[in-house]
N, C-alpha and C. Protein backbone atom coordinates (compact mmCIF):
# COMPACT_ATOMS: atom_id res chain seq x y z
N UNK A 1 67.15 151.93 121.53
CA UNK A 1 67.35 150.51 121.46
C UNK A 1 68.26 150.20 120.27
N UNK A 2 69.50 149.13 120.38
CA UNK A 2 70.25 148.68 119.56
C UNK A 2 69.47 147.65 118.56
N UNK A 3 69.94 148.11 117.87
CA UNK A 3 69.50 147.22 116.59
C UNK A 3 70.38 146.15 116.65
N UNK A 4 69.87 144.32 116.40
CA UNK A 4 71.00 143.56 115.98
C UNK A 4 70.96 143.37 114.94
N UNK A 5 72.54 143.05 114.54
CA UNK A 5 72.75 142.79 113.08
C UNK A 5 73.28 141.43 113.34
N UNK A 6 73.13 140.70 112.24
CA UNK A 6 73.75 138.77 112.58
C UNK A 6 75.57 139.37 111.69
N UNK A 7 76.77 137.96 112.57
CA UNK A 7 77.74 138.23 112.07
C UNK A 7 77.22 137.73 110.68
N UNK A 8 78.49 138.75 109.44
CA UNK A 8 78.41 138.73 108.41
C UNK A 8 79.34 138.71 108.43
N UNK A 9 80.48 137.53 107.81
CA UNK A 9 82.29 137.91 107.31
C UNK A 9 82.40 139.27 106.41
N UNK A 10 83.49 139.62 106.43
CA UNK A 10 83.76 140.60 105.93
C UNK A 10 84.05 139.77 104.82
N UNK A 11 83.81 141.01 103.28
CA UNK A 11 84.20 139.97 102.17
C UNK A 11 85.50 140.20 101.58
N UNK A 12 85.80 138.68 101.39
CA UNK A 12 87.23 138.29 100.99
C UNK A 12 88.18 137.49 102.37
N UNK A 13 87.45 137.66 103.46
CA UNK A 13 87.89 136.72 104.88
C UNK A 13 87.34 135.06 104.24
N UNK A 14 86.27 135.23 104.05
CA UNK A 14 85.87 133.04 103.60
C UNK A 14 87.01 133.10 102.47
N UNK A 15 87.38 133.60 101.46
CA UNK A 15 88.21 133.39 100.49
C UNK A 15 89.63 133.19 100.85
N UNK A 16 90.07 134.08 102.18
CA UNK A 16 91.66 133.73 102.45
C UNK A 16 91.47 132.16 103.60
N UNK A 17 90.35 132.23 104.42
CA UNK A 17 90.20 131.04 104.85
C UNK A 17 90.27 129.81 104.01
N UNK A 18 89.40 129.88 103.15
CA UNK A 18 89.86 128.82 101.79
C UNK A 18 91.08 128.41 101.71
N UNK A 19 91.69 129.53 100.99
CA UNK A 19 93.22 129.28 100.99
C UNK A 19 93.80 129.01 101.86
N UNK A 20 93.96 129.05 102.97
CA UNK A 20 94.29 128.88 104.12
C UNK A 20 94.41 127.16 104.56
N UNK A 21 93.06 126.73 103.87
CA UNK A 21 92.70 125.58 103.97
C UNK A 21 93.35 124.55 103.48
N UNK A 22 93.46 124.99 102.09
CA UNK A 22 94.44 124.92 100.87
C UNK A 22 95.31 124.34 100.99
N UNK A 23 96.31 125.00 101.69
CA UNK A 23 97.99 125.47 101.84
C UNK A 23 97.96 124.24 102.86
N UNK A 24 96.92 123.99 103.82
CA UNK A 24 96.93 123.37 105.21
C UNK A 24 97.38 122.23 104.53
N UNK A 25 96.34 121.49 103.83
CA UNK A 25 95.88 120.10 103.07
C UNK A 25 97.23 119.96 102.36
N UNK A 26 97.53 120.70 101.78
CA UNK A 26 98.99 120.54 100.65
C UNK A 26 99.99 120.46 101.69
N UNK A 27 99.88 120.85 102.54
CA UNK A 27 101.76 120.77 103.33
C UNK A 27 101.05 119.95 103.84
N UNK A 28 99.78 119.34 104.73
CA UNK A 28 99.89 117.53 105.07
C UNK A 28 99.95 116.47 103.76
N UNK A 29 99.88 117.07 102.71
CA UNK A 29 99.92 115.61 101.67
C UNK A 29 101.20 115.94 101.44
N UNK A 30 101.92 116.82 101.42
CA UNK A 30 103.48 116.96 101.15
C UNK A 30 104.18 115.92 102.53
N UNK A 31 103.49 116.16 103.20
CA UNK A 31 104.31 115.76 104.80
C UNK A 31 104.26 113.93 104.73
N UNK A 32 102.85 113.78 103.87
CA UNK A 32 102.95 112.22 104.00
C UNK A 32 103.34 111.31 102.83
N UNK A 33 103.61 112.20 101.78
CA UNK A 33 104.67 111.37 100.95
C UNK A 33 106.43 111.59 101.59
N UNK A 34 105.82 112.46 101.89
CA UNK A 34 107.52 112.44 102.46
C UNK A 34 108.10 111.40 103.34
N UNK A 35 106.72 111.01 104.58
CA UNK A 35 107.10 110.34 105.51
C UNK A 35 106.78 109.05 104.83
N UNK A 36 106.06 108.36 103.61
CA UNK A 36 105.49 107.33 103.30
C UNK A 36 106.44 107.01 102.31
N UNK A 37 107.42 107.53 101.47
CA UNK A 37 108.38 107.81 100.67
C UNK A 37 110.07 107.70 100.84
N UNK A 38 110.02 108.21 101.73
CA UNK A 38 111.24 108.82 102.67
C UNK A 38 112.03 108.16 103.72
N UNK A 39 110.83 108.37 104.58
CA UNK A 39 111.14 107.95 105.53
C UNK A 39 110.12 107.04 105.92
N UNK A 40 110.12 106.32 107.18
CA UNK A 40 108.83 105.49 107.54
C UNK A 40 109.06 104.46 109.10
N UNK A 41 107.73 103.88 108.90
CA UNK A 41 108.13 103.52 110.97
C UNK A 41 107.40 102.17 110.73
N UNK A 42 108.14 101.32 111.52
CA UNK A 42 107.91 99.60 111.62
C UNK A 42 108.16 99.45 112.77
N UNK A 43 107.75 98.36 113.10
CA UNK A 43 107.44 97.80 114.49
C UNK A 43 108.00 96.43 114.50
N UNK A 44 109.50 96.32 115.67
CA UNK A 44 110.01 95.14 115.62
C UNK A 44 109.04 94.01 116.53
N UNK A 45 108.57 92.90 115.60
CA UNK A 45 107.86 91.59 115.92
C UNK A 45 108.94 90.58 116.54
N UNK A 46 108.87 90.24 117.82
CA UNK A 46 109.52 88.66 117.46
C UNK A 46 111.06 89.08 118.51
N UNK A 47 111.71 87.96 118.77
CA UNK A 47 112.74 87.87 119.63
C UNK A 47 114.05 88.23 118.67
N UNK A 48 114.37 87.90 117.07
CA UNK A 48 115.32 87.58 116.50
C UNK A 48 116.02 89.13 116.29
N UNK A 49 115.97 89.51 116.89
CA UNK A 49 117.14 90.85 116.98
C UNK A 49 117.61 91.35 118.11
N UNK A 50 117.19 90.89 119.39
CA UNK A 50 117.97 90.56 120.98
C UNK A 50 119.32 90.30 120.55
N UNK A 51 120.06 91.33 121.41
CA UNK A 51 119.79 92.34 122.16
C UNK A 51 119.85 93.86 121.74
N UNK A 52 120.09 93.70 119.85
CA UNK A 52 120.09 95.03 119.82
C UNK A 52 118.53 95.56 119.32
N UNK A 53 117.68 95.01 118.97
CA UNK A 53 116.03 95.38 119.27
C UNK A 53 115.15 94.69 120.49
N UNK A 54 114.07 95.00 120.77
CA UNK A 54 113.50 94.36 121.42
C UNK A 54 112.24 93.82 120.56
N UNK A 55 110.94 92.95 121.27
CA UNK A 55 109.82 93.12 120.14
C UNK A 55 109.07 94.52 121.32
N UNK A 56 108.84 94.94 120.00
CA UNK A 56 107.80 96.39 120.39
C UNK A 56 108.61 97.36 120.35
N UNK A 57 109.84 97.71 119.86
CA UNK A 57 110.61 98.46 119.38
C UNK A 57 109.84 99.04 118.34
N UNK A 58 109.77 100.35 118.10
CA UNK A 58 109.00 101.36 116.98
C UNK A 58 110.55 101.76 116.02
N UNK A 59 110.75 101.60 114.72
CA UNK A 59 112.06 102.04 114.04
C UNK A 59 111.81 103.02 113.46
N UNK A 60 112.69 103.87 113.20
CA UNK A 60 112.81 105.01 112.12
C UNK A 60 113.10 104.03 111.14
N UNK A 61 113.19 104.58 109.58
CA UNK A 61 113.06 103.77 108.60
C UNK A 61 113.44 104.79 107.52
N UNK A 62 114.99 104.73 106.83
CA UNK A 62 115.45 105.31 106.25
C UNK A 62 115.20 104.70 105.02
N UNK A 63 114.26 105.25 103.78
CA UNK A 63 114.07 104.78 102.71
C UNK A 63 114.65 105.54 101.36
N UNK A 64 114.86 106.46 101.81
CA UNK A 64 116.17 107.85 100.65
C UNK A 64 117.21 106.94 100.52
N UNK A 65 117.82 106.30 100.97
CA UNK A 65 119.12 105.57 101.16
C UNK A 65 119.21 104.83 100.45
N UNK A 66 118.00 103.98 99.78
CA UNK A 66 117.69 102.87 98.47
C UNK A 66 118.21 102.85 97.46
N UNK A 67 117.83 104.59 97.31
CA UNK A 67 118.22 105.22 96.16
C UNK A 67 119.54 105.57 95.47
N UNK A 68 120.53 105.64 96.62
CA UNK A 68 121.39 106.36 96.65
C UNK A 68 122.98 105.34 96.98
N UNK A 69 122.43 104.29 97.71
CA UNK A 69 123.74 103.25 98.22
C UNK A 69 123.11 102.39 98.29
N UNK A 70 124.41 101.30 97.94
CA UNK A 70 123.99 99.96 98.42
C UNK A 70 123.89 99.23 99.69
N UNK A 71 123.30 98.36 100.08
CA UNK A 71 123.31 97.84 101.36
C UNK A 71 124.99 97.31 102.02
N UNK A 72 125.45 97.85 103.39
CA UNK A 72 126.97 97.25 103.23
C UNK A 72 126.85 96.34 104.60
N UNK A 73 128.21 95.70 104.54
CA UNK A 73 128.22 94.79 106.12
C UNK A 73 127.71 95.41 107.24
N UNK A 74 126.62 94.61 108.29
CA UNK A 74 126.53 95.24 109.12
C UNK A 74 125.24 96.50 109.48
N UNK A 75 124.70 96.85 107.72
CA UNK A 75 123.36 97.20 108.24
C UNK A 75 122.45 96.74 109.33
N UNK A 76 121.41 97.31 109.28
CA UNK A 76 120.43 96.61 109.79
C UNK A 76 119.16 97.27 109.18
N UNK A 77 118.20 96.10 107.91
CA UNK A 77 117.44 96.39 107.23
C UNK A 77 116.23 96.12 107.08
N UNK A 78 115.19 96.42 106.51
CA UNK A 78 113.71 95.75 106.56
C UNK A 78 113.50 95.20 105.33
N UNK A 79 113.30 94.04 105.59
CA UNK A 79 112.60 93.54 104.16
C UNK A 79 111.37 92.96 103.98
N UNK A 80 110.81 93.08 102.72
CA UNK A 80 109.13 92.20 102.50
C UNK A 80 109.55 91.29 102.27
N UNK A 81 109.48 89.96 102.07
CA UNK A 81 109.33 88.92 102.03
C UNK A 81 108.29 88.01 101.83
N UNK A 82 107.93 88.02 100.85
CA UNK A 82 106.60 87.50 99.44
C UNK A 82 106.54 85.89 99.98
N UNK A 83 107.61 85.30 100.38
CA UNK A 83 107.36 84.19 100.68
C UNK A 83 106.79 84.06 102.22
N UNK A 84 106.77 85.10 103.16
CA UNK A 84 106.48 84.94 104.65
C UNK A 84 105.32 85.80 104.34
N UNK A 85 105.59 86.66 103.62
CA UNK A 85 103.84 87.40 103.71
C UNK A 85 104.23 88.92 104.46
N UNK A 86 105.30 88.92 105.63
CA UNK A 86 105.34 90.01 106.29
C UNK A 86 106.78 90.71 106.13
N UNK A 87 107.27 91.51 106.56
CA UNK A 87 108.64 92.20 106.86
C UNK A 87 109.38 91.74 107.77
N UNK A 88 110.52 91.53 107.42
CA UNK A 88 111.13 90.79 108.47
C UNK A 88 112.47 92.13 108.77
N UNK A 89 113.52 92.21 110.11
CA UNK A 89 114.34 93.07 110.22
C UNK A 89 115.39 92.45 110.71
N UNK A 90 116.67 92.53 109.66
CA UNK A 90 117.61 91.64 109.92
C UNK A 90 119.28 92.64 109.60
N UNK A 91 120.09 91.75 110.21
CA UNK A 91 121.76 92.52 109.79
C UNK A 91 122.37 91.98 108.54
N UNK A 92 122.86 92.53 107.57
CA UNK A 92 123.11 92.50 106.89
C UNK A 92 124.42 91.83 107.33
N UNK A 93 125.24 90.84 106.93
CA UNK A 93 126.69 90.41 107.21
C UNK A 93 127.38 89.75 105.61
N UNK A 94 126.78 89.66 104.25
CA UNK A 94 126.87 89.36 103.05
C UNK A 94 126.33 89.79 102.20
N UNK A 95 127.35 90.48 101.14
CA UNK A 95 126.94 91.34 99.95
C UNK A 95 127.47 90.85 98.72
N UNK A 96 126.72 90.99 97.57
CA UNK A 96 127.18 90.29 96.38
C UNK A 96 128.34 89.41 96.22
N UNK A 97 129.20 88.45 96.35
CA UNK A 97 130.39 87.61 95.75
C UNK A 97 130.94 87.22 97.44
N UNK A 98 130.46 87.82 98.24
CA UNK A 98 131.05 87.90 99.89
C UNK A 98 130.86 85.79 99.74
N UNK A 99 132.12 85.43 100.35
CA UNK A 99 131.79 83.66 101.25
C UNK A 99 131.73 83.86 102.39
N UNK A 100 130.48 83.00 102.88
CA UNK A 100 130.21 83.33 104.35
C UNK A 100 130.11 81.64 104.69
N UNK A 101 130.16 81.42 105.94
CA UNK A 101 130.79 80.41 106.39
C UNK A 101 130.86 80.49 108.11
N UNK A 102 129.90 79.22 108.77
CA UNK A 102 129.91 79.54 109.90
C UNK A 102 130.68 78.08 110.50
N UNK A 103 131.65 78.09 111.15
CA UNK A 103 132.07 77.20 112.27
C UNK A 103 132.37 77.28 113.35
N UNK A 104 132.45 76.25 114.37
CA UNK A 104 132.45 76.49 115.40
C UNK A 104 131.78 77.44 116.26
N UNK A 105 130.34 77.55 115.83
CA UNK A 105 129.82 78.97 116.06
C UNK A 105 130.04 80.04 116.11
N UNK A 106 131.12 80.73 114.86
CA UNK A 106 131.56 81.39 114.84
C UNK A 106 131.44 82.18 112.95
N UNK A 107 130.92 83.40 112.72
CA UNK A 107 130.67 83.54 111.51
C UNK A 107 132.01 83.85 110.74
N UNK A 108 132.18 83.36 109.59
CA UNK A 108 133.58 84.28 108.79
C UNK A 108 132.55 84.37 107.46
N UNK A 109 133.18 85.67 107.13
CA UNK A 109 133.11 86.12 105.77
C UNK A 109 134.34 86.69 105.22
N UNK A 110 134.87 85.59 104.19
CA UNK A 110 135.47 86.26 103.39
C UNK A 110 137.06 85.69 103.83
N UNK A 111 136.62 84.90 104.72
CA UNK A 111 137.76 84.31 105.64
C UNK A 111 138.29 85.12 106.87
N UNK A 112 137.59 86.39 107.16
CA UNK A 112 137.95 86.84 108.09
C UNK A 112 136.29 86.61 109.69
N UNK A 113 136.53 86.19 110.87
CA UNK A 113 135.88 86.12 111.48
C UNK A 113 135.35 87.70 112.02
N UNK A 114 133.69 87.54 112.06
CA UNK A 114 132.94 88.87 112.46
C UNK A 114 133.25 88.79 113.76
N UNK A 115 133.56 90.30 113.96
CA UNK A 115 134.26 90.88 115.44
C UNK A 115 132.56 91.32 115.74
N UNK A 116 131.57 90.26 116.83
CA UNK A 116 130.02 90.61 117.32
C UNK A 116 130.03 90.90 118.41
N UNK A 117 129.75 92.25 118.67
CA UNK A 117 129.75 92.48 120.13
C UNK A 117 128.28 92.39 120.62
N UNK A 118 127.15 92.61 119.66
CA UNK A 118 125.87 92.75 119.78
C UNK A 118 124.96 91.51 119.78
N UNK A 119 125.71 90.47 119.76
CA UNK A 119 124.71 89.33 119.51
C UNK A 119 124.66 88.70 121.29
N UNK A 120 123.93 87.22 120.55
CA UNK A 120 124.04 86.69 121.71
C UNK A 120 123.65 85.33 121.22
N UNK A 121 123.73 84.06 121.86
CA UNK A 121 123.85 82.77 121.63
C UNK A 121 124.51 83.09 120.45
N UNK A 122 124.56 81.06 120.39
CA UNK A 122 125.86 80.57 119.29
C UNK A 122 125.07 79.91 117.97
N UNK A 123 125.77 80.15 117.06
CA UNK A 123 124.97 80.07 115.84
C UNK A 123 125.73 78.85 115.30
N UNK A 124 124.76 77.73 114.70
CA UNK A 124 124.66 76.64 113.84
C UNK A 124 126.04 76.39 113.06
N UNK A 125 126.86 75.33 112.78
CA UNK A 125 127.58 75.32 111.98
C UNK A 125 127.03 75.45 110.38
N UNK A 126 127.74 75.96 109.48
CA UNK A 126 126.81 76.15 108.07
C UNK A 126 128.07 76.15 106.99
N UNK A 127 127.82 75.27 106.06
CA UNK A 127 128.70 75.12 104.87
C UNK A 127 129.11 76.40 104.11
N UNK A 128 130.03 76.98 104.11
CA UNK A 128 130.54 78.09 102.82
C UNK A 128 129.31 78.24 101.79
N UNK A 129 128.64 79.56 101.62
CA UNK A 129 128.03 79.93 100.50
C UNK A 129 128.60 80.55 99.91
N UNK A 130 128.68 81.40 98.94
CA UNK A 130 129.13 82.51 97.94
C UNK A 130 127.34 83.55 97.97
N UNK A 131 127.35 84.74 98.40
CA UNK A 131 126.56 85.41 98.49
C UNK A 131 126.27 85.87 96.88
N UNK A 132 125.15 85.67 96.32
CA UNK A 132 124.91 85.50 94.78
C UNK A 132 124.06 87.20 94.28
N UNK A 133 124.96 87.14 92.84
CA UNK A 133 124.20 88.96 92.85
C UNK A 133 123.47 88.96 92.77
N UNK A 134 122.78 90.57 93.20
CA UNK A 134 121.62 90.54 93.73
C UNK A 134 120.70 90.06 94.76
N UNK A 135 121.78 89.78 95.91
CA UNK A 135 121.31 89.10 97.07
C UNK A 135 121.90 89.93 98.38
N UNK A 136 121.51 89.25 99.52
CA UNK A 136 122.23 89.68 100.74
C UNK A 136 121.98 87.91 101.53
N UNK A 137 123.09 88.31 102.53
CA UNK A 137 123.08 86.98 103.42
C UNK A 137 122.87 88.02 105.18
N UNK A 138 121.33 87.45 105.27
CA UNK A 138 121.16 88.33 106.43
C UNK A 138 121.09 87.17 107.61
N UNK A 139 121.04 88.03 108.76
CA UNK A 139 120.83 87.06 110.01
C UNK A 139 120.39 88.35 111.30
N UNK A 140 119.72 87.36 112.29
CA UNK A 140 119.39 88.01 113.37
C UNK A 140 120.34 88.49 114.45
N UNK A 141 119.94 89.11 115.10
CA UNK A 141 121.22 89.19 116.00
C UNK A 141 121.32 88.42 116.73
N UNK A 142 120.05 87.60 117.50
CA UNK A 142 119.91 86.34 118.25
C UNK A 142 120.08 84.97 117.89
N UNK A 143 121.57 84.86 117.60
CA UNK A 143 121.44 83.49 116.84
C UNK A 143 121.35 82.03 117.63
N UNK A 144 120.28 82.39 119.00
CA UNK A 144 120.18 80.46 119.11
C UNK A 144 119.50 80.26 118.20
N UNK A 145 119.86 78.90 117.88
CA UNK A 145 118.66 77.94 116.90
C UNK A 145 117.26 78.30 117.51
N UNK A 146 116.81 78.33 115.91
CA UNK A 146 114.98 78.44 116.03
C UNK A 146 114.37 79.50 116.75
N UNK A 147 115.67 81.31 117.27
CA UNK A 147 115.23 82.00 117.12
C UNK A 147 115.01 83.33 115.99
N UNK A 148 115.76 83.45 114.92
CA UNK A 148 115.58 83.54 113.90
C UNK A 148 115.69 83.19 112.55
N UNK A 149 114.69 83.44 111.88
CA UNK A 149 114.12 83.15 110.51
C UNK A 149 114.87 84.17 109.84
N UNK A 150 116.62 83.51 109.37
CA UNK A 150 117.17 84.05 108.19
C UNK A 150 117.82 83.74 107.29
N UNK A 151 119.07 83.81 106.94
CA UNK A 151 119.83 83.75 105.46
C UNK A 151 120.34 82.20 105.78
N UNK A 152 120.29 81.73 107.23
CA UNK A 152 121.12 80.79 107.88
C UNK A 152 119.96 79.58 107.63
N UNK A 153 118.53 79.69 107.36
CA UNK A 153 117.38 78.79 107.40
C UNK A 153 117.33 78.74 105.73
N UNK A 154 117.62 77.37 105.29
CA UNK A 154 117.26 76.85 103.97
C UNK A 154 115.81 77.60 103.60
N UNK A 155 114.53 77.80 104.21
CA UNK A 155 113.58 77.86 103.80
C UNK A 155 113.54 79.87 103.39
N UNK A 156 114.05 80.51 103.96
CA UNK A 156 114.55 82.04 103.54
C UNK A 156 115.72 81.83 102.80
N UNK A 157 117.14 81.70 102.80
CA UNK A 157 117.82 81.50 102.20
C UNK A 157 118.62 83.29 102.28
N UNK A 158 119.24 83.33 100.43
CA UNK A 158 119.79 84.48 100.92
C UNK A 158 118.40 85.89 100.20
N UNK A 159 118.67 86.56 100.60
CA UNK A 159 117.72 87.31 99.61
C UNK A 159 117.88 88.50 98.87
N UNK A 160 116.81 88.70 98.13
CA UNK A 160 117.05 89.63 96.93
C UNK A 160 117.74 91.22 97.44
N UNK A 161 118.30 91.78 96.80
CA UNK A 161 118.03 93.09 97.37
C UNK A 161 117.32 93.78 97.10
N UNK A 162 116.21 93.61 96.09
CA UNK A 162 115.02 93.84 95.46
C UNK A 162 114.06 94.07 96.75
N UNK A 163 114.12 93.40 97.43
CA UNK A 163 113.06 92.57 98.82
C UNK A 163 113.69 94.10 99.80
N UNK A 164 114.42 95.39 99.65
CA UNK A 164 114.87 96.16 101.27
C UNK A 164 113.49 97.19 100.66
N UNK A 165 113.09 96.96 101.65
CA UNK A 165 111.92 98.52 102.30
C UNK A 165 112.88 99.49 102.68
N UNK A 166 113.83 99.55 103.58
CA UNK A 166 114.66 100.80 103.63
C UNK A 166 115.61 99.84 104.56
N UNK A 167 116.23 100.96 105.16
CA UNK A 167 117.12 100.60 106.49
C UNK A 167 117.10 101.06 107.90
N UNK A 168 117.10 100.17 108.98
CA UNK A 168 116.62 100.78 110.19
C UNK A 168 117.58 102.19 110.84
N UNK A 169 117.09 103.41 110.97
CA UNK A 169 117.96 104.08 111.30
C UNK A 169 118.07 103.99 112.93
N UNK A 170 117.01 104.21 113.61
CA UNK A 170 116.80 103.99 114.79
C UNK A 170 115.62 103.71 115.33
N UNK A 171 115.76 103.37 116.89
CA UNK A 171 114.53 102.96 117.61
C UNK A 171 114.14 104.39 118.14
N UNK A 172 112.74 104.73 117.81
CA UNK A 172 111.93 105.87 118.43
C UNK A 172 111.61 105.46 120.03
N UNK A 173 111.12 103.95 120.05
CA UNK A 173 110.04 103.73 121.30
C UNK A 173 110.78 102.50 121.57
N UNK A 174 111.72 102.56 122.63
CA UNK A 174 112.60 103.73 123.21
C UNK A 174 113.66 104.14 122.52
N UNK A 175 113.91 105.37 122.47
CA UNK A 175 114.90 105.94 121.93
C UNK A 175 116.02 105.45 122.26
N UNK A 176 116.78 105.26 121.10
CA UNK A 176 118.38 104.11 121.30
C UNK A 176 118.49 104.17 120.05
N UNK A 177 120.20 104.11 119.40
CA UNK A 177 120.77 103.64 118.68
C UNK A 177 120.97 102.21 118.58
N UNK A 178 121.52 101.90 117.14
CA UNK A 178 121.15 100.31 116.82
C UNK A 178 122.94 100.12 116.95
N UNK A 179 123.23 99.12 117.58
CA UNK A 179 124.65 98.90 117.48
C UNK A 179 124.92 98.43 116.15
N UNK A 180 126.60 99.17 115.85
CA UNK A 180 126.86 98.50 113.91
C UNK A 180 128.29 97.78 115.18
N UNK A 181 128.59 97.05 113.78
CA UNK A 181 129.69 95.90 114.50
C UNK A 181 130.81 96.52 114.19
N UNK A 182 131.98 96.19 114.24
CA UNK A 182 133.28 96.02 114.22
C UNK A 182 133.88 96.28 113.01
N UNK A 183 134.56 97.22 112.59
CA UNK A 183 135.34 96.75 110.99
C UNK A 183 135.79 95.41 110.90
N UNK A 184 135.52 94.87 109.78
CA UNK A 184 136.40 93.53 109.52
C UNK A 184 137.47 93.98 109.01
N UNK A 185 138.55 93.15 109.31
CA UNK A 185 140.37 93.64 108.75
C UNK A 185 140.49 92.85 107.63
């Protein structure tokens, strides 16, 4: 008759398991500053970026980029916004000293009119600003009236650049690139 013996690890197997464990935990806390740091994912709310987001669009979220450059014409960025409470995701079309100036429903900065292939409705006539440092003059891509809340609404105005969480690189859900506009001449 066999004798039983109960499993017993061999010793020094629980000790590389440990480590094992270790190494596991450290490359996921490495993985989530990276992604919480780095990079990161937002969820477009709301109509005001039709037709180049939808709402329920999932973004990649380039936050290395903060660091490294400034915001230029034509981004498309996330910002907090202390006065709304939430993040809002808008195009960048005015950068420090830029005059922006909308007539005839038609935007100019700088005196040259934005070549928009990505928008849609016609946007508000609006008096010449001077984009002030440390600011941006953002807007949605959907510019009928009263569908977005941006640089064009007295109550947002222009905003800090203090205020970018990162910049949208792309849509995950569904996968798509974000249209950039036109060189201005």
């Amino acid at each position: 008759m066999d004798e039983l013996t109960p499993d017993v690890p061999a010793p020094g197997k629980s000790k590389s398991e440990v480590w094992g464990w270790i190494r596991f935990l450290l490359l996921l806390a490495l993985v989530f500053i990276l992604i919480n740091n780095m990079i990161g994912l937002t969820r477009v709310s709301g109509n005001s970026m039709n037709p180049s987001l939808h709402n329920g669009n999932v973004l990649l979220m380039n936050k290395l980029s903060l660091f490294f450059s400034s915001p230029k014409y034509g981004d498309v960025v996330v910002l907090k916004d202390e006065r709304l409470g939430y993040s809002i995701i808008k195009r960048v079309i005015g950068v420090p000293g830029d005059h922006v100036l909308i007539t005839g429903g038609v935007i100019y900065v700088n005196g040259s009119p934005l070549a928009e292939l990505y928008t849609v409705g016609k946007s508000e006539d609006m008096a010449e600003q001077i984009v002030a440092n440390g600011h941006l003059f953002v807007v949605g891509d959907n510019r009928t009236l009263g569908e977005s809340k941006d640089s064009r609404d007295p109550s947002l105005g222009q905003v800090s650049i203090q205020a970018l969480k990162g910049y949208a690189a792309f849509s995950l859900f569904p996968f798509h690139a974000i249209p950039k506009p036109l060189e201005l001449k």
